[in-house]
N, C-alpha and C. Protein backbone atom coordinates (compact mmCIF):
# COMPACT_ATOMS: atom_id res chain seq x y z
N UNK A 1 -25.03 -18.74 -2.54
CA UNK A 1 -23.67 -18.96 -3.03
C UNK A 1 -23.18 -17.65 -3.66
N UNK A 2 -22.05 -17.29 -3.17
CA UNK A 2 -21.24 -16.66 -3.85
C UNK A 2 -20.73 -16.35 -5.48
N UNK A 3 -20.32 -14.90 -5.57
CA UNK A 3 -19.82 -15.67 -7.37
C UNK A 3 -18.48 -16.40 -6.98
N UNK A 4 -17.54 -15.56 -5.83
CA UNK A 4 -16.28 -16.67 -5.64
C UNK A 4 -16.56 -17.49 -5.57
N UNK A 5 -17.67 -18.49 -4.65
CA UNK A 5 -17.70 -19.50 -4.36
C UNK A 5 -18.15 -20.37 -5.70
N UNK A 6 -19.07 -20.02 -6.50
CA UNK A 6 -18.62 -20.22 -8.19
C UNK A 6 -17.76 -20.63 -8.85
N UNK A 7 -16.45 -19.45 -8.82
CA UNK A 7 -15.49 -19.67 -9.82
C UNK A 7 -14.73 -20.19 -8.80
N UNK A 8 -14.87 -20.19 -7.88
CA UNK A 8 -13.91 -21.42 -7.10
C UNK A 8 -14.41 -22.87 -7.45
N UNK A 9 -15.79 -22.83 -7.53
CA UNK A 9 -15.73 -24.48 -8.01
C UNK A 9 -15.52 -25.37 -8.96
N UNK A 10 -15.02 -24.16 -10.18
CA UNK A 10 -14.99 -24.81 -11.13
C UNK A 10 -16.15 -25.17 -11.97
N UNK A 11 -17.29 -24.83 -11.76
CA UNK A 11 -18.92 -25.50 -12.73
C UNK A 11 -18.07 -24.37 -13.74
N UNK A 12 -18.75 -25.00 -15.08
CA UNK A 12 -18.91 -24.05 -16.21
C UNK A 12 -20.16 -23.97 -16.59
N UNK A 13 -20.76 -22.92 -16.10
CA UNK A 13 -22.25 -22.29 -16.05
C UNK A 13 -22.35 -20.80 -16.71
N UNK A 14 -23.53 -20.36 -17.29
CA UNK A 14 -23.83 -18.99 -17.10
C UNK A 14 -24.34 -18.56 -16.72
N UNK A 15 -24.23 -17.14 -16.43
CA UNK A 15 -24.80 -16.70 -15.04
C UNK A 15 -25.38 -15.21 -15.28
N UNK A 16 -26.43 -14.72 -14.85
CA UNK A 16 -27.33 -13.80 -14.92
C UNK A 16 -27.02 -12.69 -13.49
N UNK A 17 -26.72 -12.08 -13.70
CA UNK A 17 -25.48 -11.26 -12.35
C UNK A 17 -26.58 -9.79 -12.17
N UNK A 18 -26.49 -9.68 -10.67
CA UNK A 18 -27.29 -8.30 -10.68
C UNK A 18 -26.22 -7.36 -10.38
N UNK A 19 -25.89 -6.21 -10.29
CA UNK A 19 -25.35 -4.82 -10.60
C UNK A 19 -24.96 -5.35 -8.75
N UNK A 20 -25.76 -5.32 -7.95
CA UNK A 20 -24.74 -5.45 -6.72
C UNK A 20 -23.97 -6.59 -6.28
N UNK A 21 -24.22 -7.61 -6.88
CA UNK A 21 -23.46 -8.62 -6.29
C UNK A 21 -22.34 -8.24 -7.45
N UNK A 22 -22.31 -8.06 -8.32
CA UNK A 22 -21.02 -8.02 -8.91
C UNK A 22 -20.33 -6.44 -8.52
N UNK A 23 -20.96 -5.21 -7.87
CA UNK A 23 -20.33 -4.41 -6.97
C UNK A 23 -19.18 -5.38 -5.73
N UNK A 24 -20.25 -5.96 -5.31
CA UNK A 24 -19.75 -6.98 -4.17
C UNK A 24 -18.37 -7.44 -4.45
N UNK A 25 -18.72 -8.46 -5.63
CA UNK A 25 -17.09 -9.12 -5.86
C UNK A 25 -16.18 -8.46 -6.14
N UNK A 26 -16.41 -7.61 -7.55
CA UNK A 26 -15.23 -6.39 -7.59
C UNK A 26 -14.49 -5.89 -6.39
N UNK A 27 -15.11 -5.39 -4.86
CA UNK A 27 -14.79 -5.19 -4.35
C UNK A 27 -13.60 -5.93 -3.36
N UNK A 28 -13.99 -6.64 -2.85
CA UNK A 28 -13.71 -8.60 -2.76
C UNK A 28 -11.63 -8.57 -3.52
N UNK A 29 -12.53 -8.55 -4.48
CA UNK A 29 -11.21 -8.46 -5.42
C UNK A 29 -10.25 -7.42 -4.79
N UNK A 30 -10.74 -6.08 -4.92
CA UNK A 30 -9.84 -5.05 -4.99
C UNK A 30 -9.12 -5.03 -3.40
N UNK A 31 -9.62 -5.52 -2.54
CA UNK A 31 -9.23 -5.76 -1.10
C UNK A 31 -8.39 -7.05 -0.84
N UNK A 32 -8.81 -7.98 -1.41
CA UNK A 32 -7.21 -8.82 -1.56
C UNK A 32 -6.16 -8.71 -2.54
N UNK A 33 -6.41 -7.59 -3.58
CA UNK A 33 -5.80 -7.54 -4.46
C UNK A 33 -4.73 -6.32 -3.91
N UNK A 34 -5.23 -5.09 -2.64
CA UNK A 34 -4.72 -4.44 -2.39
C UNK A 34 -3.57 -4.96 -0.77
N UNK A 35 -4.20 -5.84 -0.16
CA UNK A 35 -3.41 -6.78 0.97
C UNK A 35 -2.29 -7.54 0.46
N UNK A 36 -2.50 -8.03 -0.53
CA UNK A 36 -1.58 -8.88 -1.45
C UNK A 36 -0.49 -7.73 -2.15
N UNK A 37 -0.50 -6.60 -2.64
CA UNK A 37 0.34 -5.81 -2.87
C UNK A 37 1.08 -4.92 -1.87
N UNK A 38 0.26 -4.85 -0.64
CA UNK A 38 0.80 -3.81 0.29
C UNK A 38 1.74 -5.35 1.26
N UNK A 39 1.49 -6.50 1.24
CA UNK A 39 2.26 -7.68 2.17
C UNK A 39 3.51 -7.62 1.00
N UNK A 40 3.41 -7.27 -0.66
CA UNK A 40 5.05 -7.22 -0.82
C UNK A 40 5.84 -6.32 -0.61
N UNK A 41 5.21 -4.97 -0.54
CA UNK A 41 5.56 -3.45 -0.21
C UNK A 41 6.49 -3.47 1.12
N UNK A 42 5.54 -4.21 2.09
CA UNK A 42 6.18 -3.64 3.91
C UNK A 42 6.50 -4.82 4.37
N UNK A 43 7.74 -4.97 4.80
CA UNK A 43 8.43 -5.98 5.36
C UNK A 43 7.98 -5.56 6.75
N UNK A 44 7.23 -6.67 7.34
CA UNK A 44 7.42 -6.94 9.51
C UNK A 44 8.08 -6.55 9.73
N UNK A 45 9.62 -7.14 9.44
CA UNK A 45 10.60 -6.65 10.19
C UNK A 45 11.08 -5.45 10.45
N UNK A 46 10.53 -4.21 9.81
CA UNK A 46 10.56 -2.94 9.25
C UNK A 46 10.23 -2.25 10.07
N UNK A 47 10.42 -1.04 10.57
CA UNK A 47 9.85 0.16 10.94
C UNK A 47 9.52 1.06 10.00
N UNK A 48 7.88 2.12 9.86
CA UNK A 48 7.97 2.82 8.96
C UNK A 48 7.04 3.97 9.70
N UNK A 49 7.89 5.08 9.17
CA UNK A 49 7.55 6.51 9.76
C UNK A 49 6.69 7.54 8.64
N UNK A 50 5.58 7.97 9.30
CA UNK A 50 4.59 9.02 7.91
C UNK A 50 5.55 10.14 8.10
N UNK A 51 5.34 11.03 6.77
CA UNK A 51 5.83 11.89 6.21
C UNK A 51 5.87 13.07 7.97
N UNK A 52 4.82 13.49 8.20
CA UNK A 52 5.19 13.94 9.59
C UNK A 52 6.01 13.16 10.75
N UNK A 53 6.13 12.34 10.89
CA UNK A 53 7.07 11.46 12.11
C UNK A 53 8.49 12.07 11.06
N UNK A 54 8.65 11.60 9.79
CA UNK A 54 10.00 11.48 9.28
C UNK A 54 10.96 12.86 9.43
N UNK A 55 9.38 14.01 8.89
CA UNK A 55 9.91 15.57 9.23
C UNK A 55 10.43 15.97 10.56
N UNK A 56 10.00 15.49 11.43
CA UNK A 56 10.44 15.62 12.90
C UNK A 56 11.37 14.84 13.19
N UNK A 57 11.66 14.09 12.87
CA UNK A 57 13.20 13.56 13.18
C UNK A 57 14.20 13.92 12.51
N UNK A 58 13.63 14.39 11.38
CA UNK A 58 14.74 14.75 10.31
C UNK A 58 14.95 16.32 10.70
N UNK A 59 14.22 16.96 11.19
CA UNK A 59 14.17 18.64 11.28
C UNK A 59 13.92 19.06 10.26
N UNK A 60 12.91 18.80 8.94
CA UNK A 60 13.08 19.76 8.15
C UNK A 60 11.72 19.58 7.51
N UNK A 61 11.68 20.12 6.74
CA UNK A 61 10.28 20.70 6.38
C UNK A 61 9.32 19.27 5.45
N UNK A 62 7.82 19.55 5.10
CA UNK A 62 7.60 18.15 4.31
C UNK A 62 7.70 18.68 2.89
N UNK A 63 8.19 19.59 2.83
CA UNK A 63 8.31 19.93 1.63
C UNK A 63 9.79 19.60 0.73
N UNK A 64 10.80 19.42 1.78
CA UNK A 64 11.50 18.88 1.47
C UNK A 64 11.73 17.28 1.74
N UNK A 65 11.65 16.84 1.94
CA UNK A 65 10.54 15.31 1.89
C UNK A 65 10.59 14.84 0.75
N UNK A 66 9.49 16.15 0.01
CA UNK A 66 8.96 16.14 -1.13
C UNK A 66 9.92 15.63 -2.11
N UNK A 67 10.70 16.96 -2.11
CA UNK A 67 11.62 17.54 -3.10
C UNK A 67 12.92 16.17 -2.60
N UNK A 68 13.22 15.42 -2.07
CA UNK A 68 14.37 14.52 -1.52
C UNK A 68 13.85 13.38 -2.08
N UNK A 69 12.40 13.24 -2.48
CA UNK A 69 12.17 12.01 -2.83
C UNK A 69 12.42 12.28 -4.12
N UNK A 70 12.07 13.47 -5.05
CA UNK A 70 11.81 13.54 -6.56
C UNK A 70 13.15 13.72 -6.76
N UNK A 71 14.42 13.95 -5.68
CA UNK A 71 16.29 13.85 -6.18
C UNK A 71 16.37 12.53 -5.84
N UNK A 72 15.37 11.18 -5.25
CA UNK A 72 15.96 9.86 -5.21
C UNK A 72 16.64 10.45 -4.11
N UNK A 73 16.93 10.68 -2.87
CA UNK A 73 17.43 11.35 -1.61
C UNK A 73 17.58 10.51 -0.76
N UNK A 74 15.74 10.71 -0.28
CA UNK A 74 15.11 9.92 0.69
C UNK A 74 13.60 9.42 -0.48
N UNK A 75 13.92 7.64 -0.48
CA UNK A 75 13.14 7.50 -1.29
C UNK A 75 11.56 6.61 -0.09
N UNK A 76 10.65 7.02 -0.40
CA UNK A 76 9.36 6.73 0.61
C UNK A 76 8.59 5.29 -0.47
N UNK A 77 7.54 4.85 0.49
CA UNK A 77 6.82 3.73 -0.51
C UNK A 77 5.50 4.46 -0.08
N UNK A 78 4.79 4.05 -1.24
CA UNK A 78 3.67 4.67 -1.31
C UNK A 78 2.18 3.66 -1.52
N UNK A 79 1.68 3.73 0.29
CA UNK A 79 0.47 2.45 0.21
C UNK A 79 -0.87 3.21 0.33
N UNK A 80 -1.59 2.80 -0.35
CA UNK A 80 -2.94 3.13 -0.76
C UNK A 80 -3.05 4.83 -0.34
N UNK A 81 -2.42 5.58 -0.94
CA UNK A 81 -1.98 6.71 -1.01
C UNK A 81 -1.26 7.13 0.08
N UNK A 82 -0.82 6.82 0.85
CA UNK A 82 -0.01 7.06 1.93
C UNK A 82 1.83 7.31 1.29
N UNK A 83 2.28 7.71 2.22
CA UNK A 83 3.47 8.04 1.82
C UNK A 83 4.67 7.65 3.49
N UNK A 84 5.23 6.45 3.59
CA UNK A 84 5.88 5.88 4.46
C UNK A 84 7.62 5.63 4.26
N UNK A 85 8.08 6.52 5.28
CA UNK A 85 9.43 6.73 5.16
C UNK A 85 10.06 5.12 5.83
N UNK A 86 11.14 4.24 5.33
CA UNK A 86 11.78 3.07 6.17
C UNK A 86 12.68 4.01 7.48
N UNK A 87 12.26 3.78 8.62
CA UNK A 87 13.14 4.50 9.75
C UNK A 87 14.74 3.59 9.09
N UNK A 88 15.12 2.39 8.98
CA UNK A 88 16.35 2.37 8.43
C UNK A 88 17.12 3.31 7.72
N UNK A 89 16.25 3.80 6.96
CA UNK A 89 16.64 4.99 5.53
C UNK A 89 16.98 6.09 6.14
N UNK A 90 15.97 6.66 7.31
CA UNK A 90 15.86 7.90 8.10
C UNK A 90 16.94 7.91 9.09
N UNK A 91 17.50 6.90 9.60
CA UNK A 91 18.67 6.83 10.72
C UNK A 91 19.36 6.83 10.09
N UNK A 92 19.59 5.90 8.55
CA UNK A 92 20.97 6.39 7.91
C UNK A 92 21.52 7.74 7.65
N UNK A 93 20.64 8.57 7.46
CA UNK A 93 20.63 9.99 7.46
C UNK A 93 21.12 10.91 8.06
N UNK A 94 20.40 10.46 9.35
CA UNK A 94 20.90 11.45 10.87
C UNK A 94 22.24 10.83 11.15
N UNK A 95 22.74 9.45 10.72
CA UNK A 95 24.05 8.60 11.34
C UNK A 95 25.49 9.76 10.34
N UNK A 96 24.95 10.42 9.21
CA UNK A 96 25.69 10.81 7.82
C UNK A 96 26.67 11.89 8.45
């Protein structure tokens, strides 16, 4: 048994835990904890372009990217360190 499967059942027990199974769950955790934050981040319906796709459509450098996000410009979301432009945002641009 699991420790989820544990605190999913509800017993109120104590429990004597070795250093990897509680590696284990932590982890557990941090992987639905990071699916669950990145499913409110990126909408399906969405298209989203990396910092290189965005530079090439946009013509211009990633340095200005950079500098467009820190003027609120072109603003990017940022998933598990990644940096993802909305192509909506990016066509509004080129449409300007």
């Amino acid at each position: 048994m699991t420790i989820e499967e544990i605190l999913n059942s509800g017993a109120n027990i104590t429990l004597a835990i070795k250093s990897n199974d509680l590696k284990e769950f932590a982890d557990c955790l941090v992987k639905r904890t990071a699916g669950t934050i990145k499913e409110s981040f990126i909408r399906q319906d969405e298209d989203y372009l990396t910092v290189h796709e965005a530079s090439k459509l946009l013509h211009v450098d990633k340095s200005t990217l950079w500098r467009w996000s820190k003027n609120g410009y072109l603003s990017p979301i940022e998933i598990g360190g990644r940096r993802l432009y909305r192509k909506s945002d990016v066509d509004t641009l080129l449409n300007k």
